[in-house]
PDB file of N, CA and C in Angstrom:
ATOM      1  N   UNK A   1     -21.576  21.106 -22.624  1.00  0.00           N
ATOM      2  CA  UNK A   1     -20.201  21.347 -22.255  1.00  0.00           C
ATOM      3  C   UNK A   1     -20.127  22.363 -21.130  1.00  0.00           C
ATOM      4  N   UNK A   2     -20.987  23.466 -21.166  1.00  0.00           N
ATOM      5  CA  UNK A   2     -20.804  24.263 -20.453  1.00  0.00           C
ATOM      6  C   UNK A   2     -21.551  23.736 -18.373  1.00  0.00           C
ATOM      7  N   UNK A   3     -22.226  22.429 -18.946  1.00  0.00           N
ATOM      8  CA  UNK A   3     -22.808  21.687 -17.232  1.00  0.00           C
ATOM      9  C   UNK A   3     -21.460  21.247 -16.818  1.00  0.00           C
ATOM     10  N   UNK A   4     -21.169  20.594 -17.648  1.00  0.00           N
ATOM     11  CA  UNK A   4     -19.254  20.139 -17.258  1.00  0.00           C
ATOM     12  C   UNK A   4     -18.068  21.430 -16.362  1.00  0.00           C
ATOM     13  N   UNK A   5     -18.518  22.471 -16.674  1.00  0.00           N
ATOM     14  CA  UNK A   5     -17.563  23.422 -15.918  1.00  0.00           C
ATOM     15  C   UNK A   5     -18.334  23.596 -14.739  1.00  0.00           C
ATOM     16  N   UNK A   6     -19.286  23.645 -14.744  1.00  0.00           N
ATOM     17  CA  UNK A   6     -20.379  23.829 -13.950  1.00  0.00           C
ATOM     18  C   UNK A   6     -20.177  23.616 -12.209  1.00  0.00           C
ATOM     19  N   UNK A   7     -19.736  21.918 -12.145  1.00  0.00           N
ATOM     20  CA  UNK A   7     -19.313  20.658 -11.267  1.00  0.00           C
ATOM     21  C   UNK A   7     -18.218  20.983 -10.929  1.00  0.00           C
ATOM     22  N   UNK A   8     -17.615  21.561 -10.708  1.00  0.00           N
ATOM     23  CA  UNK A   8     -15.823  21.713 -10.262  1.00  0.00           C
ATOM     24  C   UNK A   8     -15.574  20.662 -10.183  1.00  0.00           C
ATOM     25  N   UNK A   9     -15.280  20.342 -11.780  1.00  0.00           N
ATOM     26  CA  UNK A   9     -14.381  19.528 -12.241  1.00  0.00           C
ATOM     27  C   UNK A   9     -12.244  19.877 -11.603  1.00  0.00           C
ATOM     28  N   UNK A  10     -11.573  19.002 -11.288  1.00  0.00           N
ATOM     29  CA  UNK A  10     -10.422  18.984 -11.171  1.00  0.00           C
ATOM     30  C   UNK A  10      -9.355  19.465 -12.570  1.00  0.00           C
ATOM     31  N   UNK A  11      -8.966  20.420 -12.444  1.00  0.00           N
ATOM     32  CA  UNK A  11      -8.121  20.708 -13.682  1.00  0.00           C
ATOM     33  C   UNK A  11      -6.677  19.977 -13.467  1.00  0.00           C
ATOM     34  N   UNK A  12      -5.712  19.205 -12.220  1.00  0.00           N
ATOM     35  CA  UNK A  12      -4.970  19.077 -11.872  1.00  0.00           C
ATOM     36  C   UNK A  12      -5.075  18.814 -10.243  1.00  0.00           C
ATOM     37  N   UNK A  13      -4.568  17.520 -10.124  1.00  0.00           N
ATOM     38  CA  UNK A  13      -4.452  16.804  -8.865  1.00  0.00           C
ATOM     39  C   UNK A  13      -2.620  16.867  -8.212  1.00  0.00           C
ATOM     40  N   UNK A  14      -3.226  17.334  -7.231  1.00  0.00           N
ATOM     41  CA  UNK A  14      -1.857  17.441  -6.340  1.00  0.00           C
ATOM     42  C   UNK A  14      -1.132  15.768  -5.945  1.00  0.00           C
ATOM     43  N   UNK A  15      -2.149  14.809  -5.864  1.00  0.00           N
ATOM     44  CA  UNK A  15      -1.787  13.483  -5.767  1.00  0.00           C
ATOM     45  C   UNK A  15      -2.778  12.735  -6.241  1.00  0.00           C
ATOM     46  N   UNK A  16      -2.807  11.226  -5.825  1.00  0.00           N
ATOM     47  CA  UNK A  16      -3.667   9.960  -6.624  1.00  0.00           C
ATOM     48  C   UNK A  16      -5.034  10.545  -6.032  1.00  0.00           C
ATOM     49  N   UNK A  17      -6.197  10.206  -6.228  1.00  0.00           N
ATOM     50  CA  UNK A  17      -7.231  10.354  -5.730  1.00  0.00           C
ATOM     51  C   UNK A  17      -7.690   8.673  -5.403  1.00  0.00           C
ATOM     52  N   UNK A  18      -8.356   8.747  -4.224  1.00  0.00           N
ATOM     53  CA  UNK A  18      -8.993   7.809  -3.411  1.00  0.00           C
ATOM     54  C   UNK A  18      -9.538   6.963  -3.933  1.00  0.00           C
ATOM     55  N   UNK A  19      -9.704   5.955  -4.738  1.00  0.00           N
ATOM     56  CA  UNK A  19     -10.423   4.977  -5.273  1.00  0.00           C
ATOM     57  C   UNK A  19     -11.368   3.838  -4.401  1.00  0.00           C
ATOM     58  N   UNK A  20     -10.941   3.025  -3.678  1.00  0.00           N
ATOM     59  CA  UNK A  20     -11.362   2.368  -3.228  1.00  0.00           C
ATOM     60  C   UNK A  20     -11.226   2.436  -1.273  1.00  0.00           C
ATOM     61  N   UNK A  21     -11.553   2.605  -0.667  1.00  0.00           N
ATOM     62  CA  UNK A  21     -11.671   2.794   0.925  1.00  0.00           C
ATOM     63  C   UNK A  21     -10.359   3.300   1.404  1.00  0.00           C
ATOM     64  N   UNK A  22     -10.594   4.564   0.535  1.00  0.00           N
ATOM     65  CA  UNK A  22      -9.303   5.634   0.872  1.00  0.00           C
ATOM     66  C   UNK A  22      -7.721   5.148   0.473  1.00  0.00           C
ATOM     67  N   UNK A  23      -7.950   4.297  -0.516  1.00  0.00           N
ATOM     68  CA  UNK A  23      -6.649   3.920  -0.981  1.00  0.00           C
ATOM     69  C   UNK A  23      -6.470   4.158  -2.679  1.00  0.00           C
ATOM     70  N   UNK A  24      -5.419   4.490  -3.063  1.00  0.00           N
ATOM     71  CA  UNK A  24      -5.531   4.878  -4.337  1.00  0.00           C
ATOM     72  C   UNK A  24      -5.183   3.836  -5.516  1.00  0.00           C
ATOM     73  N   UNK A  25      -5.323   4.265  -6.718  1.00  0.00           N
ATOM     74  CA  UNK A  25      -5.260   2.840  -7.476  1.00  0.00           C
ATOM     75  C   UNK A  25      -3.804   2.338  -7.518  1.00  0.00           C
ATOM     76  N   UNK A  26      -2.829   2.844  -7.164  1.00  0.00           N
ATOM     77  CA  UNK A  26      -1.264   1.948  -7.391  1.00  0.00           C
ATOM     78  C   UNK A  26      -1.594   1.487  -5.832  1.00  0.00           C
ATOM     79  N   UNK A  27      -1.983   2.248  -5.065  1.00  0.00           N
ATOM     80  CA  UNK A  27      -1.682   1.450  -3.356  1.00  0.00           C
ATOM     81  C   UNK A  27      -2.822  -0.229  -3.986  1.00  0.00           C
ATOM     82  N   UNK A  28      -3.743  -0.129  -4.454  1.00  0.00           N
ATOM     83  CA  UNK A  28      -4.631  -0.952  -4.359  1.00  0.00           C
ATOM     84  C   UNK A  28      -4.047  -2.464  -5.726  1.00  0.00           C
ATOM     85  N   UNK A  29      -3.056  -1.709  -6.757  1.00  0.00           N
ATOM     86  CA  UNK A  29      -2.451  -2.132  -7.084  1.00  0.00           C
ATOM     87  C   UNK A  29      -0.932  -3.077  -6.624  1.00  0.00           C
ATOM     88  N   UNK A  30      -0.670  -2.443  -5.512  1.00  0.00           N
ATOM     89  CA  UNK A  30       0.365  -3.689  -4.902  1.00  0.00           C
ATOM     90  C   UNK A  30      -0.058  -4.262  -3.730  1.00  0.00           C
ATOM     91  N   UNK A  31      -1.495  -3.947  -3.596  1.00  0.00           N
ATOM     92  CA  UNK A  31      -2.141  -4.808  -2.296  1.00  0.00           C
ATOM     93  C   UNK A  31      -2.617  -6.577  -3.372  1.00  0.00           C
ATOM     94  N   UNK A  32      -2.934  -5.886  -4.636  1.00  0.00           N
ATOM     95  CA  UNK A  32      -3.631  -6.694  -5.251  1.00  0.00           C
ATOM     96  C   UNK A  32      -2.306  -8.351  -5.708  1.00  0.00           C
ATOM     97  N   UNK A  33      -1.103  -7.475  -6.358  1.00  0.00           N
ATOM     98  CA  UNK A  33      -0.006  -8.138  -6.246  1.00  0.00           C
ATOM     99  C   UNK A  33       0.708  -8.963  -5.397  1.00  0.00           C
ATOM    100  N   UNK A  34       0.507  -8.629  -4.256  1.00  0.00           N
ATOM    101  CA  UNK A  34       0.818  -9.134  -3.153  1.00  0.00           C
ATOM    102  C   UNK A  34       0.252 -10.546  -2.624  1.00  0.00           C
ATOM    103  N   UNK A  35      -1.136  -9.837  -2.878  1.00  0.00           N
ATOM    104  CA  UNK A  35      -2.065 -10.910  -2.546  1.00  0.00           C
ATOM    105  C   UNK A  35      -2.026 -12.213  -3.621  1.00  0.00           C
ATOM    106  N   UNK A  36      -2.013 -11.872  -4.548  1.00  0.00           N
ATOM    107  CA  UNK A  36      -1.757 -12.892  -6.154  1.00  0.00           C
ATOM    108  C   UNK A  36      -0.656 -13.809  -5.501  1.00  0.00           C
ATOM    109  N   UNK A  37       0.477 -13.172  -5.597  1.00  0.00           N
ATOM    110  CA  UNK A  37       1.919 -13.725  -5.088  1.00  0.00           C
ATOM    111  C   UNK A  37       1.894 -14.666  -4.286  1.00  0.00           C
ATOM    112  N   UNK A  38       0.575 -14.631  -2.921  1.00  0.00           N
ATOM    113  CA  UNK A  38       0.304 -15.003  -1.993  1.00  0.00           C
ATOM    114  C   UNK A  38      -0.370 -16.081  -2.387  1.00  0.00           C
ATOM    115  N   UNK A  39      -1.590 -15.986  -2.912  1.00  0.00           N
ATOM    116  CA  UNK A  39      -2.747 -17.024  -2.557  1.00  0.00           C
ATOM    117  C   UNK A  39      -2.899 -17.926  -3.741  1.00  0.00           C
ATOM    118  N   UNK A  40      -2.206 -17.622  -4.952  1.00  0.00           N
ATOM    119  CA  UNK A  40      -2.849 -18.544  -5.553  1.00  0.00           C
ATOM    120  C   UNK A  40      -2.099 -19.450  -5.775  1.00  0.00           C
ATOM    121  N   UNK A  41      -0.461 -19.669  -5.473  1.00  0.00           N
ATOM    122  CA  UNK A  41       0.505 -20.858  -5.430  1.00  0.00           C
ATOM    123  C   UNK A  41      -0.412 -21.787  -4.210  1.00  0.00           C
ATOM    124  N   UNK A  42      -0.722 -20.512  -2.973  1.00  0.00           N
ATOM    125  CA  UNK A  42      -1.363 -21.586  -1.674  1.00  0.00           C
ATOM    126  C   UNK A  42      -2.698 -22.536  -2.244  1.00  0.00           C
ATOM    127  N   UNK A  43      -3.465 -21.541  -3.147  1.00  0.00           N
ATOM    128  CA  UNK A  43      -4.588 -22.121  -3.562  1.00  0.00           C
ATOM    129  C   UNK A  43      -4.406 -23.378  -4.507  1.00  0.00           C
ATOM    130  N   UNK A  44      -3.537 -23.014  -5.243  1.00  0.00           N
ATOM    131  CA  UNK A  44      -3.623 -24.250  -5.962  1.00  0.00           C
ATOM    132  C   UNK A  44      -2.930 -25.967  -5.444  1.00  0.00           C
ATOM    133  N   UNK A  45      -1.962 -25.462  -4.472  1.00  0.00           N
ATOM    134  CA  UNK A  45      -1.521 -26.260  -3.450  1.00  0.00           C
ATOM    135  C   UNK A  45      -2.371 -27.285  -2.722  1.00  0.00           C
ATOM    136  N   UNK A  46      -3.514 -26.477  -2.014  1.00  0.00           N
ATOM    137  CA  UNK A  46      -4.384 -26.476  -1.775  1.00  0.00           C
ATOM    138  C   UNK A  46      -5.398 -27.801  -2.303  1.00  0.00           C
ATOM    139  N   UNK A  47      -5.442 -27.180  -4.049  1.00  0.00           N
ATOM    140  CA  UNK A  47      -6.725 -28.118  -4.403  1.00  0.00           C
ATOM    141  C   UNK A  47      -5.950 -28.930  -5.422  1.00  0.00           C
ATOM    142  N   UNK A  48      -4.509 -28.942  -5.363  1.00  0.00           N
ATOM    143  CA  UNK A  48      -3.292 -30.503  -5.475  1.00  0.00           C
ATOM    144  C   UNK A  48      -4.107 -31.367  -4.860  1.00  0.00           C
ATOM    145  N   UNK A  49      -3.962 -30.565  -3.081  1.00  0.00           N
ATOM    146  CA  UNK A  49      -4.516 -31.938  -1.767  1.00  0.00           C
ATOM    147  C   UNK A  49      -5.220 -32.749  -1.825  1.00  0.00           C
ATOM    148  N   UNK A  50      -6.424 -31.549  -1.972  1.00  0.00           N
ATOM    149  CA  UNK A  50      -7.742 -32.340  -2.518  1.00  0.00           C
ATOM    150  C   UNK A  50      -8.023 -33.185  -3.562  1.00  0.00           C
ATOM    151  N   UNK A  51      -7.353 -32.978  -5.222  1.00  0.00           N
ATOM    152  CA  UNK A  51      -7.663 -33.465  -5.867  1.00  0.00           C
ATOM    153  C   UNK A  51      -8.302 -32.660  -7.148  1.00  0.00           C
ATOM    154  N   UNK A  52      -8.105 -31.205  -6.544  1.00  0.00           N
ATOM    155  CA  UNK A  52      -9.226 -30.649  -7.531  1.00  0.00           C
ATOM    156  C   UNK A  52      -8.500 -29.330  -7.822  1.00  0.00           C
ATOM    157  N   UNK A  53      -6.935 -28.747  -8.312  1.00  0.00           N
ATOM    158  CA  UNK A  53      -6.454 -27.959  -8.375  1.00  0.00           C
ATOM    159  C   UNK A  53      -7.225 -26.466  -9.279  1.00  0.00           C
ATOM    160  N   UNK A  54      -7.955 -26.666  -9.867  1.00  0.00           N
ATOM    161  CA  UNK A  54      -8.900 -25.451 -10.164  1.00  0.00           C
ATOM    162  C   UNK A  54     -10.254 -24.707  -9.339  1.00  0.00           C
ATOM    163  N   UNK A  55     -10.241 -25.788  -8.274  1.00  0.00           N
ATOM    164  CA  UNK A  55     -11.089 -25.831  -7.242  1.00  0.00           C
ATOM    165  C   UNK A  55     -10.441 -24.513  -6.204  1.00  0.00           C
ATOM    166  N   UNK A  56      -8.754 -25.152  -6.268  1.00  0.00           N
ATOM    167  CA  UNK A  56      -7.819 -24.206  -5.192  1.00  0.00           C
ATOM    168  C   UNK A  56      -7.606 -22.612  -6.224  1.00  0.00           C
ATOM    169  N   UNK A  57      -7.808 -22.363  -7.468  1.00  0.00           N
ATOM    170  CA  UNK A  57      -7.413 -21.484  -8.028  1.00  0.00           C
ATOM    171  C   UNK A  57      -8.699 -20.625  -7.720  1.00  0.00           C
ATOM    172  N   UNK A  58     -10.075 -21.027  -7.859  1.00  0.00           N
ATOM    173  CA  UNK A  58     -10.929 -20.126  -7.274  1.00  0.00           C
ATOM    174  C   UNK A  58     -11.175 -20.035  -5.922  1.00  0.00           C
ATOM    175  N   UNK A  59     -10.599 -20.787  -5.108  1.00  0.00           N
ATOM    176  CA  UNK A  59     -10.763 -20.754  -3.448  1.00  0.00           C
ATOM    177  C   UNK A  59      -9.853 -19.232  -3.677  1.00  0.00           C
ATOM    178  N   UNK A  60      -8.359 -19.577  -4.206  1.00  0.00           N
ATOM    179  CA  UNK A  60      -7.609 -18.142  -3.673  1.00  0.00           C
ATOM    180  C   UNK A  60      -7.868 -16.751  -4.552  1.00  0.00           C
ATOM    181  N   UNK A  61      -9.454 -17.220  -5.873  1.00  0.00           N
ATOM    182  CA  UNK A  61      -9.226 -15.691  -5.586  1.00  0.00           C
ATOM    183  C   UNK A  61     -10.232 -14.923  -4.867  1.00  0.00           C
ATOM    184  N   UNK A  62     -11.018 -15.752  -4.273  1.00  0.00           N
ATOM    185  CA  UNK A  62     -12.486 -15.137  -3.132  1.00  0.00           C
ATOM    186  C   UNK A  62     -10.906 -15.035  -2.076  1.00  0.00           C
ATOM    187  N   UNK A  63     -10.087 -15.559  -1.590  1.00  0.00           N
ATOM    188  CA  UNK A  63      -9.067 -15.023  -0.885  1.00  0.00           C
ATOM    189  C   UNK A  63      -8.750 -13.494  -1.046  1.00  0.00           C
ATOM    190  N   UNK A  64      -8.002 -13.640  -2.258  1.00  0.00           N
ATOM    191  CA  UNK A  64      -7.085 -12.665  -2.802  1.00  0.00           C
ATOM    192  C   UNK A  64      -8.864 -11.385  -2.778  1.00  0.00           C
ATOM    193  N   UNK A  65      -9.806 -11.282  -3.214  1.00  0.00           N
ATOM    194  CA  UNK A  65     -10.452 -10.399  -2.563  1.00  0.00           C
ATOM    195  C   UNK A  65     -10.973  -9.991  -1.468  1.00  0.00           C
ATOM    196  N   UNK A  66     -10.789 -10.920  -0.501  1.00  0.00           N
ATOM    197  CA  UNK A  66     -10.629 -10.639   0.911  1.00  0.00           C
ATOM    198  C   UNK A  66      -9.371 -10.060   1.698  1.00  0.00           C
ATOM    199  N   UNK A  67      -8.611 -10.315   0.696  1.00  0.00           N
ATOM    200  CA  UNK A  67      -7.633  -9.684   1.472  1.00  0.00           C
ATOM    201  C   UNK A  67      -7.351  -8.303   0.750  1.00  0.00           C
ATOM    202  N   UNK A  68      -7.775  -7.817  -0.508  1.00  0.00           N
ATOM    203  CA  UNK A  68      -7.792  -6.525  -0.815  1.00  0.00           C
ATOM    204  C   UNK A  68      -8.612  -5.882   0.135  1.00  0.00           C
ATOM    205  N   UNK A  69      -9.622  -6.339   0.421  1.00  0.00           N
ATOM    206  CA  UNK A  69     -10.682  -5.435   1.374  1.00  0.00           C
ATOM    207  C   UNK A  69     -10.273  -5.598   2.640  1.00  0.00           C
ATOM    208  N   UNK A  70      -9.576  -6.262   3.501  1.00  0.00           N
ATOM    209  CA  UNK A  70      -8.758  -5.943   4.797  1.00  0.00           C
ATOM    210  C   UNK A  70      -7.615  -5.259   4.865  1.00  0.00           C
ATOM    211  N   UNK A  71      -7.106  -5.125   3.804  1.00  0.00           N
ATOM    212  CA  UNK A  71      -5.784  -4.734   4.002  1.00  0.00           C
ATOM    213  C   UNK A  71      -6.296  -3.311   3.362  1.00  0.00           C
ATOM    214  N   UNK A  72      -7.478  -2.909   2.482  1.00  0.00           N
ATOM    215  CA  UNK A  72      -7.445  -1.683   2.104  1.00  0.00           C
ATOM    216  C   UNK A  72      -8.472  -0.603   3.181  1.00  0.00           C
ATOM    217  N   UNK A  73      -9.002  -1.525   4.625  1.00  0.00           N
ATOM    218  CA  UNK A  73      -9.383  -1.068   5.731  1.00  0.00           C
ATOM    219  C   UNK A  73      -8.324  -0.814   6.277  1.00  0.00           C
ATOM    220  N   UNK A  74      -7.099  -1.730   6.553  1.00  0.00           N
ATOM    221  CA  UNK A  74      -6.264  -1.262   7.562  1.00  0.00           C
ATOM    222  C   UNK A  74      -5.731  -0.118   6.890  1.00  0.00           C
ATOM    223  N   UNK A  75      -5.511  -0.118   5.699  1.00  0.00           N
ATOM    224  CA  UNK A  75      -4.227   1.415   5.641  1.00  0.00           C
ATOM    225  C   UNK A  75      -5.356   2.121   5.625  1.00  0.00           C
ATOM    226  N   UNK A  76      -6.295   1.953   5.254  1.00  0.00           N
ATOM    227  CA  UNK A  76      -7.154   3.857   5.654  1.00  0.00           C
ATOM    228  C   UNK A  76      -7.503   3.617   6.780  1.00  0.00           C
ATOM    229  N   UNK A  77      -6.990   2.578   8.223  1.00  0.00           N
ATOM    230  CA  UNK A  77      -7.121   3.752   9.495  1.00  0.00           C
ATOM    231  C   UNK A  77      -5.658   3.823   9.449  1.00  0.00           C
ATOM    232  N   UNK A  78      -4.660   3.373   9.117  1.00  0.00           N
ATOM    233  CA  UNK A  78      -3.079   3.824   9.401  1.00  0.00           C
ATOM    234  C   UNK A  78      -3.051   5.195   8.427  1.00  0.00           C
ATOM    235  N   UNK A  79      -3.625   5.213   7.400  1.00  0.00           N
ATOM    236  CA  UNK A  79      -3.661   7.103   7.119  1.00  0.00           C
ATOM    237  C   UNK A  79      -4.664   7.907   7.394  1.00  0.00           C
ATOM    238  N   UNK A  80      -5.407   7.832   8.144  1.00  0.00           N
ATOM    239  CA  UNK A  80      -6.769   8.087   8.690  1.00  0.00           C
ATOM    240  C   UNK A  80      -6.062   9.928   9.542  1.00  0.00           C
ATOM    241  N   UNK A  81      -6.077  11.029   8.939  1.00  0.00           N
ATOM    242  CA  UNK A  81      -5.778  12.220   9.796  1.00  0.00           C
ATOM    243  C   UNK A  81      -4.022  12.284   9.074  1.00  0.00           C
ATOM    244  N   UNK A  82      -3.706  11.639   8.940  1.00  0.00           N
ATOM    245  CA  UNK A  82      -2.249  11.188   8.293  1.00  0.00           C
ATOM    246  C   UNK A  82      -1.727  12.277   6.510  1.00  0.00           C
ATOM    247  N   UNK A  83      -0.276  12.548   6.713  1.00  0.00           N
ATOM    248  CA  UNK A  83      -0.556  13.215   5.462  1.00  0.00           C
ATOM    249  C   UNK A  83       0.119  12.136   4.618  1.00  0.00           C
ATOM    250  N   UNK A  84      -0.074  12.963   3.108  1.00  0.00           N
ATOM    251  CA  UNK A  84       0.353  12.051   1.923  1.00  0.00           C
ATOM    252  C   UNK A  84       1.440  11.529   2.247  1.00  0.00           C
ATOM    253  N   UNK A  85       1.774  10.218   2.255  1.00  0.00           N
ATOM    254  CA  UNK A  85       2.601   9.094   2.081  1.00  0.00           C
ATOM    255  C   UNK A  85       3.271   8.916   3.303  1.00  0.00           C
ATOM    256  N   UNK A  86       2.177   8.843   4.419  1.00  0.00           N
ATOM    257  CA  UNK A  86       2.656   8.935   5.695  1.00  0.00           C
ATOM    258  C   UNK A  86       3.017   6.986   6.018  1.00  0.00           C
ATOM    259  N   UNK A  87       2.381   6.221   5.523  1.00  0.00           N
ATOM    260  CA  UNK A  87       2.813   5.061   5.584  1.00  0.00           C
ATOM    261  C   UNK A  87       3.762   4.473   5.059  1.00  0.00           C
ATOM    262  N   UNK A  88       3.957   5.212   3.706  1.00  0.00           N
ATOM    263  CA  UNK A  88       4.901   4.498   2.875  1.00  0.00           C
ATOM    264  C   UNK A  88       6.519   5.071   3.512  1.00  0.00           C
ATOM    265  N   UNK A  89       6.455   6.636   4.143  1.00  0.00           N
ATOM    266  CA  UNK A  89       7.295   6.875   5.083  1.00  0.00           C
ATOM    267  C   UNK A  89       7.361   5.926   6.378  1.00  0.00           C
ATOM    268  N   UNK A  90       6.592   5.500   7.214  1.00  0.00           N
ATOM    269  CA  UNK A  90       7.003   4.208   8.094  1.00  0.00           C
ATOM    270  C   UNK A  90       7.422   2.965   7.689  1.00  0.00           C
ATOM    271  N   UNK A  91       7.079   2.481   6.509  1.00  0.00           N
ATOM    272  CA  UNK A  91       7.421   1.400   6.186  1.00  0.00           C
ATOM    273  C   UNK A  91       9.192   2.065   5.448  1.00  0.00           C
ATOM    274  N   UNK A  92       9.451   2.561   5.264  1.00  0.00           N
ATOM    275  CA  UNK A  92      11.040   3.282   4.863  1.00  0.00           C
ATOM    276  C   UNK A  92      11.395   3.528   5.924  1.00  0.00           C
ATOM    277  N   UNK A  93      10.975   3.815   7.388  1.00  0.00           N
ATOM    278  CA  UNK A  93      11.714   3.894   8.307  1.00  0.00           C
ATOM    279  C   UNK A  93      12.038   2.164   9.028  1.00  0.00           C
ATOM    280  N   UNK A  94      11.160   1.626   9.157  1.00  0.00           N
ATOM    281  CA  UNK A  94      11.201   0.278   9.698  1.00  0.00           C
ATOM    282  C   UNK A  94      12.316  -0.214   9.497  1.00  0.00           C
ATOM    283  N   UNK A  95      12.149  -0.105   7.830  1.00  0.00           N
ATOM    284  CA  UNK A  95      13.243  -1.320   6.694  1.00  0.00           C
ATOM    285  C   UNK A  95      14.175  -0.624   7.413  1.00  0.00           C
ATOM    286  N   UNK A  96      14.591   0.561   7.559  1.00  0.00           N
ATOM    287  CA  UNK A  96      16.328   1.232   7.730  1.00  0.00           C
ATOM    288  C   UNK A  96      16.627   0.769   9.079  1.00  0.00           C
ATOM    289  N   UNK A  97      15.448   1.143   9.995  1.00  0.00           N
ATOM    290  CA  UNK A  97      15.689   0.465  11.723  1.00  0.00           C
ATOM    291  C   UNK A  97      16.296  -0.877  11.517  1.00  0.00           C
ATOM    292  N   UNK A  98      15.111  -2.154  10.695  1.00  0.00           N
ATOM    293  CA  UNK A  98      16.182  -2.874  10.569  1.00  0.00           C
ATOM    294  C   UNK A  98      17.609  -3.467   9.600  1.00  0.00           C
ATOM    295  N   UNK A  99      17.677  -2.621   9.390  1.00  0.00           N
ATOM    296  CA  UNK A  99      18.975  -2.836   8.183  1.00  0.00           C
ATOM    297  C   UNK A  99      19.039  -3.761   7.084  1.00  0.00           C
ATOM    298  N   UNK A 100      17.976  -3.533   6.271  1.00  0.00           N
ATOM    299  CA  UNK A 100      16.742  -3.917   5.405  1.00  0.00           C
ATOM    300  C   UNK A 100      17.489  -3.024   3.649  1.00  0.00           C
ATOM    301  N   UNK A 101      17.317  -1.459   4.402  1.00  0.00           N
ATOM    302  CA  UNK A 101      17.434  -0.566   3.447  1.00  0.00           C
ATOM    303  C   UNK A 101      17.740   0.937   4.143  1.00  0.00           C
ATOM    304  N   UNK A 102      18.281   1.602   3.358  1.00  0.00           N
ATOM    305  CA  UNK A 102      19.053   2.636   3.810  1.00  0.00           C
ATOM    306  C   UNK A 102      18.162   3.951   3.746  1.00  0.00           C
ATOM    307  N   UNK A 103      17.565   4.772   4.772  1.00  0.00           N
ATOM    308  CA  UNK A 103      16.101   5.530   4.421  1.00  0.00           C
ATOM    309  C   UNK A 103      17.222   6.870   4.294  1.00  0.00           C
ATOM    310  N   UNK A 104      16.656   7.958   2.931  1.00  0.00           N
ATOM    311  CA  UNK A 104      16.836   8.536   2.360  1.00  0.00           C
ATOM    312  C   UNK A 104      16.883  10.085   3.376  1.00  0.00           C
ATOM    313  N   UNK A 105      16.497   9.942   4.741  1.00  0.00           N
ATOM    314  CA  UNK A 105      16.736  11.017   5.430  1.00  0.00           C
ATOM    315  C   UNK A 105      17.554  11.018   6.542  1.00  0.00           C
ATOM    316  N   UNK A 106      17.462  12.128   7.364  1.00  0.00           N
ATOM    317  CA  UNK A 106      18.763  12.143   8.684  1.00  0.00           C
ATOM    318  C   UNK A 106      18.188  11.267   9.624  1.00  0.00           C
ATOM    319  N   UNK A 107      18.692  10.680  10.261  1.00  0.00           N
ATOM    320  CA  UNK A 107      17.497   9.991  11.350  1.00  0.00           C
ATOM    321  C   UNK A 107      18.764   9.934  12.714  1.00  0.00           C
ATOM    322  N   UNK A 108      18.866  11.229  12.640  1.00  0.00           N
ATOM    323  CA  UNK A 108      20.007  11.795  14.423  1.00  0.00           C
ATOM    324  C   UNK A 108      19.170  12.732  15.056  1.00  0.00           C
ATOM    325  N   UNK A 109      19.607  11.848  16.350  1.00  0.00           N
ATOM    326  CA  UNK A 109      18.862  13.044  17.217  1.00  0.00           C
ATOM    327  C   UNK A 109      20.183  13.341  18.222  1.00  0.00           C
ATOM    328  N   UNK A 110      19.900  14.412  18.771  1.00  0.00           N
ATOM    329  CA  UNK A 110      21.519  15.122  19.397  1.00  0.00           C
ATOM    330  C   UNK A 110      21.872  16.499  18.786  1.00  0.00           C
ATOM    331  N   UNK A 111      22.862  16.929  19.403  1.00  0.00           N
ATOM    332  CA  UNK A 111      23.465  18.354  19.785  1.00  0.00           C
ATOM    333  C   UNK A 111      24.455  18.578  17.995  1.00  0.00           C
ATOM    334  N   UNK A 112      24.003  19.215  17.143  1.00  0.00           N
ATOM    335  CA  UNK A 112      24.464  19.492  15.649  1.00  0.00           C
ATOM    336  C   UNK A 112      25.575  20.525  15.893  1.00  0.00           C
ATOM    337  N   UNK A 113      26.562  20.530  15.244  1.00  0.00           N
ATOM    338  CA  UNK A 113      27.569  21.486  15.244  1.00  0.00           C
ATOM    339  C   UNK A 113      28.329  21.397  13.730  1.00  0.00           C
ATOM    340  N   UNK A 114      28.504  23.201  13.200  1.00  0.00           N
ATOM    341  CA  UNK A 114      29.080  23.247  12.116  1.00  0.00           C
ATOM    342  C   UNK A 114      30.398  23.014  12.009  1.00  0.00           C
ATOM    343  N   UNK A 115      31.009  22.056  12.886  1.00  0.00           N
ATOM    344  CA  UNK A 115      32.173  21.691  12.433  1.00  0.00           C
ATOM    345  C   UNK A 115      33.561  22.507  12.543  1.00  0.00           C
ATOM    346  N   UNK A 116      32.944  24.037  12.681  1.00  0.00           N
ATOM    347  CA  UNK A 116      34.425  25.207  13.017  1.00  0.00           C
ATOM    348  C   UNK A 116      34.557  25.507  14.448  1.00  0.00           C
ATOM    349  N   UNK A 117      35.775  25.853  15.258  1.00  0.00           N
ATOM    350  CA  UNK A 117      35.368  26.380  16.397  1.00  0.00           C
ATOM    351  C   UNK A 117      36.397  27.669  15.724  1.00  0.00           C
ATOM    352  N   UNK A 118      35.977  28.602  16.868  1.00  0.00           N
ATOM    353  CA  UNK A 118      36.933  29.947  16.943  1.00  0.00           C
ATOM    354  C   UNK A 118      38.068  29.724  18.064  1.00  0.00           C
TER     355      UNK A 118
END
């Protein structure tokens, strides 16, 4: 017990820790969702065509793990030097740019005034 203190062990994490190529397990969790959502209606579609619809269910999930591992390269260089939840902040700005969703901060730029004059 006492090698265990030993290791600076974490008593408390300020955020998720990095699991897989700098992405953490909920980010890697709606990459994974996404991808599901994605590939395996296509996959099985797929092996309808052919004839062999379980054929298309394992085509999409060698997919669906290809696309966890590209998509969990791209966000660790889009947070690469980046602080915590610097993407999930662009993707909340995008949606509001396009009138998607309403982002939760000020987004004015220009001359501020309290509203009183003398």
């Amino acid at each position: 017990m006492a090698d265990a203190e030993g290791h600076g062990l974490a008593e408390r994490l300020n955020e998720e820790p990095a699991i897989f190529r700098g992405c953490s397990s909920s980010e890697l969790v709606a990459i994974l969702l996404a991808a599901i959502a994605f590939w395996l209606p296509v996959g099985i579609l797929v092996g309808l065509a052919v004839g062999f619809p379980l054929m298309g269910v394992g085509g999409a999930a060698v997919f669906i793990l290809a696309t966890i591992f590209v998509f969990a390269t791209v966000f660790q260089r889009i947070k690469r030097g980046r602080p915590t939840g610097y993407y999930q902040q662009l993707v909340l700005l995008t949606l509001h740019r396009a009138g998607l969703r309403r982002a939760p901060v000020i987004l004015r730029s220009g001359f501020w005034d309290v509203g009183r004059r003398l």
